[in-house]
Protein backbone atom coordinates (compact mmCIF):
# COMPACT_ATOMS: atom_id res chain seq x y z
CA UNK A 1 11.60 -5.12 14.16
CA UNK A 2 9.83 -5.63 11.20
CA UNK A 3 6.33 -4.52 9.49
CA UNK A 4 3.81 -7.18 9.43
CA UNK A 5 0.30 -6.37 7.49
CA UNK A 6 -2.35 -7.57 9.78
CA UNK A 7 -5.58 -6.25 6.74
CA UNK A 8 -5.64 -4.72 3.72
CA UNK A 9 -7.23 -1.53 6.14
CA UNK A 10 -5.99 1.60 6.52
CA UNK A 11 -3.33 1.93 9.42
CA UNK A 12 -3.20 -1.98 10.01
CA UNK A 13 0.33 -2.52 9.32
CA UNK A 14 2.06 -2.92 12.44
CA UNK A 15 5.84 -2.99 13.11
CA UNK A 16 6.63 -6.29 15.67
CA UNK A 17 8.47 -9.24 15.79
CA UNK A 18 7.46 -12.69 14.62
CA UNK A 19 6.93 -15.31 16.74
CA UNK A 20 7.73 -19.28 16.49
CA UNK A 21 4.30 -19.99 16.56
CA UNK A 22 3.69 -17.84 13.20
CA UNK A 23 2.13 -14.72 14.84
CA UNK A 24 3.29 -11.16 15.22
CA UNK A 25 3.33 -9.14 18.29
CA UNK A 26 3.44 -5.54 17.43
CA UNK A 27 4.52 -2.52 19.29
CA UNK A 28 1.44 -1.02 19.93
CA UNK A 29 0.43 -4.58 21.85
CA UNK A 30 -1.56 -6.85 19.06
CA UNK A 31 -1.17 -9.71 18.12
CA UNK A 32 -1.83 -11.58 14.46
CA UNK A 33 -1.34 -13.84 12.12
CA UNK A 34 -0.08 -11.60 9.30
CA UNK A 35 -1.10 -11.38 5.86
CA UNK A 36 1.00 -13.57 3.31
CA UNK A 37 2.69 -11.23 0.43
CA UNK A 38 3.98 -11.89 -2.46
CA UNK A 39 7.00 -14.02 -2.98
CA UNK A 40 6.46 -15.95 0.25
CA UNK A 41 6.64 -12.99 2.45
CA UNK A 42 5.71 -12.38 5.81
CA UNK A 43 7.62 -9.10 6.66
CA UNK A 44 7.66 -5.94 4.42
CA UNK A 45 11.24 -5.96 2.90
CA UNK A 46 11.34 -2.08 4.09
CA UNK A 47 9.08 0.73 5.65
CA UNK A 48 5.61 0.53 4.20
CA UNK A 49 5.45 2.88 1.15
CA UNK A 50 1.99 4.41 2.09
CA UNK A 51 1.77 6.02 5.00
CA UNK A 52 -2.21 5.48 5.55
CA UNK A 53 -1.50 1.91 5.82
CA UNK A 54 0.63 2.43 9.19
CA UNK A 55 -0.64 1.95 12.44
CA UNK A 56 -0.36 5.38 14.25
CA UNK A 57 0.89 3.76 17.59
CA UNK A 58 3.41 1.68 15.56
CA UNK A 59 4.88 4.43 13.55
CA UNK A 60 4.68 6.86 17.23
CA UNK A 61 7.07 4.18 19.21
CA UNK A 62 9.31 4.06 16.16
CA UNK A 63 9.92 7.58 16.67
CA UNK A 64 7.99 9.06 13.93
């Protein structure tokens, strides 16, 4: 899985998987369109670097 930023919001970056159609379902059950990034991104390369942007149910079923 991979972490997909659904807003610029606090905790609305969501670890899912992509979909063919272009949206993400996310562990904690939404689903989105994610926010392009830089570079032609979809996906965070890594974990996000601030924790405040992590959804809380996201980061609890990744074990953290």
């Amino acid at each position: 899985m991979t972490w997909y930023l659904r807003s610029m919001e606090d905790h609305d970056t969501h670890r899912g998987e992509l979909a063919a159609d272009g949206t993400v379902t996310a562990s904690c059950g939404v689903t989105f369109e994610p926010k392009p990034l830089p570079l032609n991104r979809v996906g965070l390369p890594g974990y996000p670097y601030d924790r405040d942007q992590i959804c809380p149910a996201c980061a609890k079923r990744r074990g953290q």
